[in-house]
Protein backbone atom coordinates (compact mmCIF):
# COMPACT_ATOMS: atom_id res chain seq x y z
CA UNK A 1 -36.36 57.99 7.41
CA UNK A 2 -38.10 54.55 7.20
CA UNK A 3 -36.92 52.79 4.52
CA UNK A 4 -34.35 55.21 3.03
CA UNK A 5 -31.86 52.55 1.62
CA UNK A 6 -35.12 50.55 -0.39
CA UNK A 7 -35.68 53.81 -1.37
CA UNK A 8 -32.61 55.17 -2.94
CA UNK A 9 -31.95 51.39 -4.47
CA UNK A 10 -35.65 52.02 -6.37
CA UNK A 11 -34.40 55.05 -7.94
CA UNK A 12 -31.25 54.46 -9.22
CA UNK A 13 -33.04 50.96 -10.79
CA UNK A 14 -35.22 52.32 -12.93
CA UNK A 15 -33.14 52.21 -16.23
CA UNK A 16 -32.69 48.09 -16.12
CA UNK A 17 -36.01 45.88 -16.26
CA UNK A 18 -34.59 43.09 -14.59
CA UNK A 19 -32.47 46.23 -11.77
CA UNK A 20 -35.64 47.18 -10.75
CA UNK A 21 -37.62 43.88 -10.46
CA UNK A 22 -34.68 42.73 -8.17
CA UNK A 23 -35.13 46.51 -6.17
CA UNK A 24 -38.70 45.99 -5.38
CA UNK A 25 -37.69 42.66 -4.25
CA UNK A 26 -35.18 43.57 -1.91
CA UNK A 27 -37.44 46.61 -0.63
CA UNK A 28 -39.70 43.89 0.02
CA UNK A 29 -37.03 41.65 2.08
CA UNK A 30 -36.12 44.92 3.73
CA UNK A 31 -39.43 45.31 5.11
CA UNK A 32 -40.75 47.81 2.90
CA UNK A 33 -44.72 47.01 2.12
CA UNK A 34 -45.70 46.52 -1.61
CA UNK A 35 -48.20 49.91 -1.10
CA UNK A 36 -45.43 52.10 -0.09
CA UNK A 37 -43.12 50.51 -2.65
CA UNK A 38 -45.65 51.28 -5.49
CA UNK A 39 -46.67 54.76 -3.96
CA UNK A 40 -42.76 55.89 -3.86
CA UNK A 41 -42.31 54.69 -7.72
CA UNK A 42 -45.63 56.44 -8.57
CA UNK A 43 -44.22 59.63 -6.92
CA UNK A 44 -41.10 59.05 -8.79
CA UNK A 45 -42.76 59.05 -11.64
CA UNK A 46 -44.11 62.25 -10.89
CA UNK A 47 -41.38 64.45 -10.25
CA UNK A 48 -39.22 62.97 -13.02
CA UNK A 49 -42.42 63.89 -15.42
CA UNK A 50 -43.45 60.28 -16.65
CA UNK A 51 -46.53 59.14 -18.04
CA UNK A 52 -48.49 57.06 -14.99
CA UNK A 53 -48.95 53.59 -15.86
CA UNK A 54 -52.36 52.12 -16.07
């Protein structure tokens, strides 16, 4: 359960640009590290059926 309030503020921000720059950032101030920040979005990604980004 590491991380679960990072986590749930990344997926509600994905709709607003500037929402989710400010939710990676305050993963990051949370403690969160940048690979499990990108990994989660990636997954999100995944199950929500988006194209990855290269």
């Amino acid at each position: 359960m590491a991380h679960e309030k990072a986590k749930l503020l990344l997926e509600t921000s994905n709709d607003d640009y500037i929402e989710h720059i400010v939710a990676v950032q305050t993963a990051m101030q949370m403690g969160m590290p940048m690979e499990e920040i990108e990994e989660y979005l990636d997954w999100l990604d995944l199950i929500r059926g988006c194209e990855p980004a290269e």
